[in-house]
PDB file of N, CA and C in Angstrom:
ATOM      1  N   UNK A   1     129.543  96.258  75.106  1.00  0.00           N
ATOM      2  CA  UNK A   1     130.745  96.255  75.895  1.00  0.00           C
ATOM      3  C   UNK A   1     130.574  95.269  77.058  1.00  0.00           C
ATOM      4  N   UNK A   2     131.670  94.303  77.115  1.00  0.00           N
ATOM      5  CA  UNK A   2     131.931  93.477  78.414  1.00  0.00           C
ATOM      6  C   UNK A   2     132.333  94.300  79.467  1.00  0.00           C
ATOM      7  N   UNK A   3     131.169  94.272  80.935  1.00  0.00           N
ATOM      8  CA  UNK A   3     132.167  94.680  82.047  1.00  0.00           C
ATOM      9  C   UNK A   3     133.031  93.671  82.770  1.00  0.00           C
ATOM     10  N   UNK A   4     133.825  94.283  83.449  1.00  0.00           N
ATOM     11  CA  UNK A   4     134.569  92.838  84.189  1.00  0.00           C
ATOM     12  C   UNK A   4     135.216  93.344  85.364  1.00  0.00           C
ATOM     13  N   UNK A   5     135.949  92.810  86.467  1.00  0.00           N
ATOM     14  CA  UNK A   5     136.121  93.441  87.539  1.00  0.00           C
ATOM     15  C   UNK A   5     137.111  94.947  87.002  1.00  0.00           C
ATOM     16  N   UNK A   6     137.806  94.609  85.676  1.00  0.00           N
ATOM     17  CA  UNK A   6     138.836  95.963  85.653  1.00  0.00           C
ATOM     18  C   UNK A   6     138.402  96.803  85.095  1.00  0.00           C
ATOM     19  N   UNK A   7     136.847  96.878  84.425  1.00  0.00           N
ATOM     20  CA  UNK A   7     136.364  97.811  83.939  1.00  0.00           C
ATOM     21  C   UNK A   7     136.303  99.254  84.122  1.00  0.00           C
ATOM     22  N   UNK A   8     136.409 100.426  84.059  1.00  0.00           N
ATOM     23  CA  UNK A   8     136.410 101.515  85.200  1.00  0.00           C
ATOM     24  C   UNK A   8     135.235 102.123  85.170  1.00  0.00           C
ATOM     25  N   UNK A   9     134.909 102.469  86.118  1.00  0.00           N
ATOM     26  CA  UNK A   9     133.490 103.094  86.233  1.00  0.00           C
ATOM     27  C   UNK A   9     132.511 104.333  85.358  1.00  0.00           C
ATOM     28  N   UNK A  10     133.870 105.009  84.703  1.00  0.00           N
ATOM     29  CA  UNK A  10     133.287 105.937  84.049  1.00  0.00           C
ATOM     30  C   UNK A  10     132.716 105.153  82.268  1.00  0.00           C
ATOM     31  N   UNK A  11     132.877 103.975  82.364  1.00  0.00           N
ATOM     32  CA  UNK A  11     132.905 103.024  81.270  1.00  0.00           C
ATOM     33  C   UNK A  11     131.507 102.438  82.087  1.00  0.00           C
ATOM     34  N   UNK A  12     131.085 102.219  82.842  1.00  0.00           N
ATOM     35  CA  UNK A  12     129.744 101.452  82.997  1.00  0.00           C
ATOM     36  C   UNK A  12     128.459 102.095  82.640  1.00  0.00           C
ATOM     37  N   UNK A  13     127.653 101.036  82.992  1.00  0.00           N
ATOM     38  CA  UNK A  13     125.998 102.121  82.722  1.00  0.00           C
ATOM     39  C   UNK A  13     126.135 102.145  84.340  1.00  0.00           C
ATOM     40  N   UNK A  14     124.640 103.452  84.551  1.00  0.00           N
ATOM     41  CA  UNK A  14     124.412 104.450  85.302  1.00  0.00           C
ATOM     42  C   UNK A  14     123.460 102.720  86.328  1.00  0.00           C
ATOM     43  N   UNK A  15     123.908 102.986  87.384  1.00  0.00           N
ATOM     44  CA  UNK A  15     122.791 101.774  87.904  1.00  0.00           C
ATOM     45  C   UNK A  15     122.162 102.402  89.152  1.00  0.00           C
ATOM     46  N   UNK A  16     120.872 101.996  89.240  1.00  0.00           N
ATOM     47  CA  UNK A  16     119.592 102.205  90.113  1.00  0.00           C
ATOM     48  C   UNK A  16     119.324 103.276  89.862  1.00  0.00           C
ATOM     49  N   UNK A  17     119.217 103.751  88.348  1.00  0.00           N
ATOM     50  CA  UNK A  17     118.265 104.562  87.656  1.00  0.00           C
ATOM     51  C   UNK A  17     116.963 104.174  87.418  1.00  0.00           C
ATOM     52  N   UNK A  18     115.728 104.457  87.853  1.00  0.00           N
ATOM     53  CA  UNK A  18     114.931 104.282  87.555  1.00  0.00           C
ATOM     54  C   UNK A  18     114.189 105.220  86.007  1.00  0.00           C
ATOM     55  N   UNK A  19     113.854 104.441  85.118  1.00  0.00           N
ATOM     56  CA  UNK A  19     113.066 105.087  84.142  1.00  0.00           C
ATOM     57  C   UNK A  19     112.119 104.941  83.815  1.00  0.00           C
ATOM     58  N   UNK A  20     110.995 104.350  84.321  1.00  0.00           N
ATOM     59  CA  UNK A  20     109.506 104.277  84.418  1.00  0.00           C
ATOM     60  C   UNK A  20     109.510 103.738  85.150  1.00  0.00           C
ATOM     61  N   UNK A  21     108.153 103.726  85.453  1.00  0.00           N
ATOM     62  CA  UNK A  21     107.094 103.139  86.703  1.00  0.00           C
ATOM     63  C   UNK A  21     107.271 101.925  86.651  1.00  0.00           C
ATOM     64  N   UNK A  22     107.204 100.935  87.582  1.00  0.00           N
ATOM     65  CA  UNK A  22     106.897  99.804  86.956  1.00  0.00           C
ATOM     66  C   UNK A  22     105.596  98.878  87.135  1.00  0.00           C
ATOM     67  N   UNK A  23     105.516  98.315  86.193  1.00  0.00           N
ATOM     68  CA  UNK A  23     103.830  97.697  85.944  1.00  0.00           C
ATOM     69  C   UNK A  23     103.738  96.297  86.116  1.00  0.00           C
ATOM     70  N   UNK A  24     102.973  95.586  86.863  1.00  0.00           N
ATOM     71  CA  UNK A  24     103.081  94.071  86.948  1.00  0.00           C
ATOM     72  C   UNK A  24     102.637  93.824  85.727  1.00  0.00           C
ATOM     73  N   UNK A  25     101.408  94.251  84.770  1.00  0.00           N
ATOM     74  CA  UNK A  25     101.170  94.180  83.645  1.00  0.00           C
ATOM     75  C   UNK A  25     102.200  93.619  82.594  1.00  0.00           C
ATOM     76  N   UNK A  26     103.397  94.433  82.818  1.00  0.00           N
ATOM     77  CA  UNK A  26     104.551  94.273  81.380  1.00  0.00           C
ATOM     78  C   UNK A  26     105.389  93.026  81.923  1.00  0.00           C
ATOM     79  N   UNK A  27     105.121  92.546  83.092  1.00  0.00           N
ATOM     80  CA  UNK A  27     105.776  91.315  83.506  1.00  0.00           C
ATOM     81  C   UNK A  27     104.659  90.152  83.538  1.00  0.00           C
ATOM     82  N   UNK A  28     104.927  89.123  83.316  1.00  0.00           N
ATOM     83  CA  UNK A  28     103.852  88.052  83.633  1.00  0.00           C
ATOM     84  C   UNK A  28     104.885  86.924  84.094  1.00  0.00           C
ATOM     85  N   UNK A  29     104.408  86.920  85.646  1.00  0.00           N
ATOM     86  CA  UNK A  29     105.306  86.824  86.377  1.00  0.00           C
ATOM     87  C   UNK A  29     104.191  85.106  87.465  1.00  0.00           C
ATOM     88  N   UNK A  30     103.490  84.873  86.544  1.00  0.00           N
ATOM     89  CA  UNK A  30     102.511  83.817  87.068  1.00  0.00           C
ATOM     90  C   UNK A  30     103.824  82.202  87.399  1.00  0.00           C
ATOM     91  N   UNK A  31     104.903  81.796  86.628  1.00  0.00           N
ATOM     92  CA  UNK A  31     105.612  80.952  86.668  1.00  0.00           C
ATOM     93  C   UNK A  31     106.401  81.054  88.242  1.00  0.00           C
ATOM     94  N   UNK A  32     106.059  81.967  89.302  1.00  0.00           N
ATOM     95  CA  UNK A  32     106.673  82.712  90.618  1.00  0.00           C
ATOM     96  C   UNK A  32     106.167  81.860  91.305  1.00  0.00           C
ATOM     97  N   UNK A  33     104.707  81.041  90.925  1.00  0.00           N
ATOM     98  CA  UNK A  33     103.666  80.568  91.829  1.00  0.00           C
ATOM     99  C   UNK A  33     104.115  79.036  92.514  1.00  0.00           C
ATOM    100  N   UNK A  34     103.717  78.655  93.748  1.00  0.00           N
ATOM    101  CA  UNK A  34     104.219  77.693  94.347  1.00  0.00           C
ATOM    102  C   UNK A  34     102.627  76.844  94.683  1.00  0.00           C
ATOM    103  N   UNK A  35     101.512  78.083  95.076  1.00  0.00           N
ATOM    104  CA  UNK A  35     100.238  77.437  95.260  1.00  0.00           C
ATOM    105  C   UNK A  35      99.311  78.794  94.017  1.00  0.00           C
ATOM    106  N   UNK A  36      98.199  77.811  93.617  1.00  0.00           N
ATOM    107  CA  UNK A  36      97.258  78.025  93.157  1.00  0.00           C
ATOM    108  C   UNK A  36      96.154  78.703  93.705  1.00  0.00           C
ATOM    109  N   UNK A  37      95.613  79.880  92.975  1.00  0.00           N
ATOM    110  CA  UNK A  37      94.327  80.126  94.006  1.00  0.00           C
ATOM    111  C   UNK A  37      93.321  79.460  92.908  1.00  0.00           C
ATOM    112  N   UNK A  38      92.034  78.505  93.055  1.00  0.00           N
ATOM    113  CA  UNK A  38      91.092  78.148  92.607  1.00  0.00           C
ATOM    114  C   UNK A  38      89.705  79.052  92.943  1.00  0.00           C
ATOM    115  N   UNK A  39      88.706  79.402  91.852  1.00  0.00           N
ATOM    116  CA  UNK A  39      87.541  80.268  91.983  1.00  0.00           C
ATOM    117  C   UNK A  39      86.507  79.485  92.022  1.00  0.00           C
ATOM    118  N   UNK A  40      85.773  79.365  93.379  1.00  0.00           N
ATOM    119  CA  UNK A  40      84.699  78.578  92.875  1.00  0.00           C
ATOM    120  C   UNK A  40      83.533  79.417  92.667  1.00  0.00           C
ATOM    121  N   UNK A  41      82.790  79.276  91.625  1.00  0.00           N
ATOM    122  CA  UNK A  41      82.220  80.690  91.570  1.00  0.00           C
ATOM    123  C   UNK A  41      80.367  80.166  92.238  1.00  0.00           C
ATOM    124  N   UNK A  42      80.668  78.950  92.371  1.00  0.00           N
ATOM    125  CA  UNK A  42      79.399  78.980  92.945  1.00  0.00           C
ATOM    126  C   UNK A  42      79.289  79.167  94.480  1.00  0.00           C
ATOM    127  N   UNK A  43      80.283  79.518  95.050  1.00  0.00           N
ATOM    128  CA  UNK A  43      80.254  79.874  96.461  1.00  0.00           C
ATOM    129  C   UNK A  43      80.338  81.683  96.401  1.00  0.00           C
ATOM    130  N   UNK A  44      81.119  82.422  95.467  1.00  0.00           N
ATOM    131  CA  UNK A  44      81.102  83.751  95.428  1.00  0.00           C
ATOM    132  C   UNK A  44      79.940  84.587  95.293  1.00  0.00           C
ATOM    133  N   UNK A  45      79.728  85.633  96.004  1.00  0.00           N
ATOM    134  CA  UNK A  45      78.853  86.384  96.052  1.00  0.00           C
ATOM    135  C   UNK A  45      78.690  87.671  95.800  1.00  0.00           C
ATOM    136  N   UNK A  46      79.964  87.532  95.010  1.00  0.00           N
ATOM    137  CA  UNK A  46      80.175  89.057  94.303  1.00  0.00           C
ATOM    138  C   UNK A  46      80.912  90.576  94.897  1.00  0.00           C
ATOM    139  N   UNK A  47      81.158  90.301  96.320  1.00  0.00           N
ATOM    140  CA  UNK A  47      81.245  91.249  97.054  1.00  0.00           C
ATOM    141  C   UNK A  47      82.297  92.221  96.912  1.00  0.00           C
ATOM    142  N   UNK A  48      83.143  91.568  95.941  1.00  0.00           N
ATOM    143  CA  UNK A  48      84.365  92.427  95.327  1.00  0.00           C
ATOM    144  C   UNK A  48      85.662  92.767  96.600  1.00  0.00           C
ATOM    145  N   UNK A  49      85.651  92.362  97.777  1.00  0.00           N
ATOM    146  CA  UNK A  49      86.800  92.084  98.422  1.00  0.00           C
ATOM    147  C   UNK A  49      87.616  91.773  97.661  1.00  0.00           C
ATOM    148  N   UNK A  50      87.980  90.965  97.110  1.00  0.00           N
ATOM    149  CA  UNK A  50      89.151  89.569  96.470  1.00  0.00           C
ATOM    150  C   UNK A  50      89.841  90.517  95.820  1.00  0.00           C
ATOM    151  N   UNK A  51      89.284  91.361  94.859  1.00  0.00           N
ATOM    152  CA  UNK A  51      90.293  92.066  93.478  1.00  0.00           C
ATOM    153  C   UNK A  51      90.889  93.219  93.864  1.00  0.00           C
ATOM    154  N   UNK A  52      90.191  94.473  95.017  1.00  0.00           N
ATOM    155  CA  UNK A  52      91.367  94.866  95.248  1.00  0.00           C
ATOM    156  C   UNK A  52      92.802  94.639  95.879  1.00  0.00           C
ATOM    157  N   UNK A  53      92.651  93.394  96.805  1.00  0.00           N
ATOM    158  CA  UNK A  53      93.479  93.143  97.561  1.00  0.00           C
ATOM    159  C   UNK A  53      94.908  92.493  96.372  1.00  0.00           C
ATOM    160  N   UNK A  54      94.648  91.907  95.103  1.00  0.00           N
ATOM    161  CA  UNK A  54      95.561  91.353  94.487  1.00  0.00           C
ATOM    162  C   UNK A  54      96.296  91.894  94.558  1.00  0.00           C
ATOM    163  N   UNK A  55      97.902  92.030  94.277  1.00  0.00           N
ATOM    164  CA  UNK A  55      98.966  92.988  94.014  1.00  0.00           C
ATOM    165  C   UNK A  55      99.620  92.803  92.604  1.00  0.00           C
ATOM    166  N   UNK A  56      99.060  91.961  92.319  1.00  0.00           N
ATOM    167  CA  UNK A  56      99.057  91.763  90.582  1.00  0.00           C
ATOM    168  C   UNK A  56      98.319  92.241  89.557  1.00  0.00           C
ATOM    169  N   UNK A  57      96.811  92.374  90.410  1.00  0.00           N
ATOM    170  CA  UNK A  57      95.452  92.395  89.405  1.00  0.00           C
ATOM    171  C   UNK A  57      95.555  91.349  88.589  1.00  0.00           C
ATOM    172  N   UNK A  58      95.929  90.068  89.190  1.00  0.00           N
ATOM    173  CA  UNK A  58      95.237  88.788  88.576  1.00  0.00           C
ATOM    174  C   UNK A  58      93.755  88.666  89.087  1.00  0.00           C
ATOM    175  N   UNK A  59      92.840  89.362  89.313  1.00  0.00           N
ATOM    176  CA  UNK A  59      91.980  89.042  89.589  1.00  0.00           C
ATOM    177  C   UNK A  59      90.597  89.932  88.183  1.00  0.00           C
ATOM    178  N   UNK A  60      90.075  89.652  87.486  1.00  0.00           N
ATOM    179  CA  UNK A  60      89.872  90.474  86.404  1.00  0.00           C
ATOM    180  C   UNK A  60      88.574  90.526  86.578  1.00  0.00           C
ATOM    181  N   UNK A  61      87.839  91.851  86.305  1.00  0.00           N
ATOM    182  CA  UNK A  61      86.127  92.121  86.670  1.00  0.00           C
ATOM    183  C   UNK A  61      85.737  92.598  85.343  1.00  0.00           C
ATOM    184  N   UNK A  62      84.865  92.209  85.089  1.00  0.00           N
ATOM    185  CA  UNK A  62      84.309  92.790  83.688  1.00  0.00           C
ATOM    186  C   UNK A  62      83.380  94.096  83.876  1.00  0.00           C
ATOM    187  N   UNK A  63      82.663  94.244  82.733  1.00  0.00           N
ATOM    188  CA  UNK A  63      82.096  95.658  82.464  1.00  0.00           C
ATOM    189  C   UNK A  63      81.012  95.799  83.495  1.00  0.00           C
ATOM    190  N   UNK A  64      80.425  94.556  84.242  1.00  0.00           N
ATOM    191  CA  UNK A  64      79.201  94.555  84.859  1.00  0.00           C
ATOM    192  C   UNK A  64      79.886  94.864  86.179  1.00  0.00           C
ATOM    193  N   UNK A  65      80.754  94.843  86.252  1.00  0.00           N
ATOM    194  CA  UNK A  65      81.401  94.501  87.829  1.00  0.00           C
ATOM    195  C   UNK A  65      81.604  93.619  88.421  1.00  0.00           C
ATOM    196  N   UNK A  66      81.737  92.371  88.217  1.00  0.00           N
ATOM    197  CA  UNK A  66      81.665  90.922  88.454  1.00  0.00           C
ATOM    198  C   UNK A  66      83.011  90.102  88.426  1.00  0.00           C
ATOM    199  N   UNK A  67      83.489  90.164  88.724  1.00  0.00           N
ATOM    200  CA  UNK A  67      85.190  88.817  89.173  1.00  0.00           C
ATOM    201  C   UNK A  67      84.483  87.717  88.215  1.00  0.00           C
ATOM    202  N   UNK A  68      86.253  87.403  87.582  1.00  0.00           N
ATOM    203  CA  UNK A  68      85.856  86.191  86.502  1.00  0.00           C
ATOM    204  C   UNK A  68      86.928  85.431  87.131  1.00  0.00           C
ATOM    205  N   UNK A  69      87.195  84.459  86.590  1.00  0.00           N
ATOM    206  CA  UNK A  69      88.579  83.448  86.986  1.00  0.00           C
ATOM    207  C   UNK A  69      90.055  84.466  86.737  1.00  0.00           C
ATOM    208  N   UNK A  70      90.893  83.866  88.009  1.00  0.00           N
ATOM    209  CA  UNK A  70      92.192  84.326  87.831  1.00  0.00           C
ATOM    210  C   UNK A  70      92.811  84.418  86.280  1.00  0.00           C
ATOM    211  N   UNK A  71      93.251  85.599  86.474  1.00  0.00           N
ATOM    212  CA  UNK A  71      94.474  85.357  85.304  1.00  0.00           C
ATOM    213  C   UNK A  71      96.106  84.629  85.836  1.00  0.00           C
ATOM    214  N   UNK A  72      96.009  83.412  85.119  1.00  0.00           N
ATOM    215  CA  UNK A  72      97.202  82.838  86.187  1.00  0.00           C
ATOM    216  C   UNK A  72      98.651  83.010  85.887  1.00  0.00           C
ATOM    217  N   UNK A  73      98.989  83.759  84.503  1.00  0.00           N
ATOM    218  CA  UNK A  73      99.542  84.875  84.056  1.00  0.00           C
ATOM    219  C   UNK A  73     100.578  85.658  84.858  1.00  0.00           C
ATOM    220  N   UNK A  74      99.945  86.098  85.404  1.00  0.00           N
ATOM    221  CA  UNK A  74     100.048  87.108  86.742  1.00  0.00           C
ATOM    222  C   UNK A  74     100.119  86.860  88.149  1.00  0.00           C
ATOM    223  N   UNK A  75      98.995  86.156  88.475  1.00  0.00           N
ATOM    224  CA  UNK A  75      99.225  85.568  90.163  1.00  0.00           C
ATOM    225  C   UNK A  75     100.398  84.558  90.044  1.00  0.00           C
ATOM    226  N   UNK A  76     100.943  85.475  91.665  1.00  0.00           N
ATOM    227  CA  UNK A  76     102.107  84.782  91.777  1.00  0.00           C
ATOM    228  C   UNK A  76     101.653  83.683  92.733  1.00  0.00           C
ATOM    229  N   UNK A  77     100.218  83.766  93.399  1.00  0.00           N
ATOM    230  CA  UNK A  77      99.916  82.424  94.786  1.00  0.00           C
ATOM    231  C   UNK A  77     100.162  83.035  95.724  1.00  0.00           C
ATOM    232  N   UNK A  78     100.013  84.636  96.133  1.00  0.00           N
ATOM    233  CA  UNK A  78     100.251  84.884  97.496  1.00  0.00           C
ATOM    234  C   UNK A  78      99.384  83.959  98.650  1.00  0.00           C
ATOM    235  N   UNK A  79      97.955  84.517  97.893  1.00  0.00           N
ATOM    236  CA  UNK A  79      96.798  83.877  99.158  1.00  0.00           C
ATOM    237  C   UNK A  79      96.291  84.735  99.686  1.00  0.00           C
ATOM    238  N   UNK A  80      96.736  86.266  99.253  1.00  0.00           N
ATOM    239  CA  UNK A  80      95.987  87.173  99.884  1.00  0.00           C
ATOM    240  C   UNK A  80      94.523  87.146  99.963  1.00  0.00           C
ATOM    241  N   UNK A  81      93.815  86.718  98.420  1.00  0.00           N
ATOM    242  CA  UNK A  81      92.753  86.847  98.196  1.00  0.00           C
ATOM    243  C   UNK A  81      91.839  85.517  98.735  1.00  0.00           C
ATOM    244  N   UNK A  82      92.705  84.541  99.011  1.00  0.00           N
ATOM    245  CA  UNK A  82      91.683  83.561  99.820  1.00  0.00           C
ATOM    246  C   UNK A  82      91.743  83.754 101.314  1.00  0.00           C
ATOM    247  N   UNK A  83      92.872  84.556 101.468  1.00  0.00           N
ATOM    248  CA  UNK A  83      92.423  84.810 103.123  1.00  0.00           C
ATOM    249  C   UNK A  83      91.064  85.760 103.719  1.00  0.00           C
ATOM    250  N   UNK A  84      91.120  86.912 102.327  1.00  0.00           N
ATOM    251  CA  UNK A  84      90.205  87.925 102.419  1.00  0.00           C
ATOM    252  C   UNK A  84      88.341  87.300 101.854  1.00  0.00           C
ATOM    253  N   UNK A  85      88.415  86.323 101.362  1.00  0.00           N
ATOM    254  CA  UNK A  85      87.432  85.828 101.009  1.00  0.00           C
ATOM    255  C   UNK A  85      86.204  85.326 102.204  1.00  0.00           C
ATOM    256  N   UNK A  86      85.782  85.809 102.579  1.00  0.00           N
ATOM    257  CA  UNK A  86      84.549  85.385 103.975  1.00  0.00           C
ATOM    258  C   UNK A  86      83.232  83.996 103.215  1.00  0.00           C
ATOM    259  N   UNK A  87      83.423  83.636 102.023  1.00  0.00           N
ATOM    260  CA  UNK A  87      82.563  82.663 101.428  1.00  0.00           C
ATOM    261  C   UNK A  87      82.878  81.429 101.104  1.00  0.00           C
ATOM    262  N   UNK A  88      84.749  81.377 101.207  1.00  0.00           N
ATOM    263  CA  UNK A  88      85.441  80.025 101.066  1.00  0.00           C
ATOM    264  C   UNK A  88      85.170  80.249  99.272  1.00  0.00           C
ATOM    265  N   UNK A  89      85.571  81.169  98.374  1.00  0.00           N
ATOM    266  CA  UNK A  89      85.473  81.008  97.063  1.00  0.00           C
ATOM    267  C   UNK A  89      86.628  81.039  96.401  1.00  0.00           C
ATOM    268  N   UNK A  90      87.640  80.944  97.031  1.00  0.00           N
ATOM    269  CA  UNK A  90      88.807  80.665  96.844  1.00  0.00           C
ATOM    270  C   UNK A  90      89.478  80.038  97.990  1.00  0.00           C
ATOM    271  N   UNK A  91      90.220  79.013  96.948  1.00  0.00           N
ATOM    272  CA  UNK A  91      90.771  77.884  97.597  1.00  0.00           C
ATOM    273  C   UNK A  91      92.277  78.294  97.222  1.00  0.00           C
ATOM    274  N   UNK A  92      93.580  77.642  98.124  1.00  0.00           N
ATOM    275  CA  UNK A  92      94.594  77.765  97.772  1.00  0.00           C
ATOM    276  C   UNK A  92      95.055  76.273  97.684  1.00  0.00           C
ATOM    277  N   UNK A  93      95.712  75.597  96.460  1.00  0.00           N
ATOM    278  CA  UNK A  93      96.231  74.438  96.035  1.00  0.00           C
ATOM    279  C   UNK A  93      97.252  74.304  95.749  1.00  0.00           C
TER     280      UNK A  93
END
């Protein structure tokens, strides 16, 4: 069904229903980005600051516990994580 201004309301869908949670996961929302964060991993020291701060969880740790390169997927380029970085292991470009 087309709505249009004469539509009547009891004819629309229900709006700002929420029906699940929502997950940055089911969006990949990386095309948002204006700057780049770069990993240099030879300056990182593992300290695990960087990944909680993402709000994406572009930041991905494996089984050992260890930060790998962005998923760029996902990061939108806030910069959160190079501000929080105390080793300069992320750069913003």
């Amino acid at each position: 069904m087309e709505i249009t201004p004469s539509t009547p309301a009891e004819k629309m869908t229900i709006a700002g229903n929420i029906y699940e949670a929502g997950n940055s996961l089911e969006f990949k929302t990386g095309d948002w980005r204006s700057q780049k964060p770069v990993y240099i991993s030879e300056k990182c020291k593992q300290c695990g600051l960087c990944f909680p701060v993402c709000p994406d969880d572009a930041i991905p740790v494996n089984k050992e516990q260890k930060r790998e390169d962005f998923n760029y997927d996902y990061c939108k380029g806030c910069g959160v994580c190079a501000k929080v970085c105390p080793f300069g292991a992320i750069t913003m470009e």
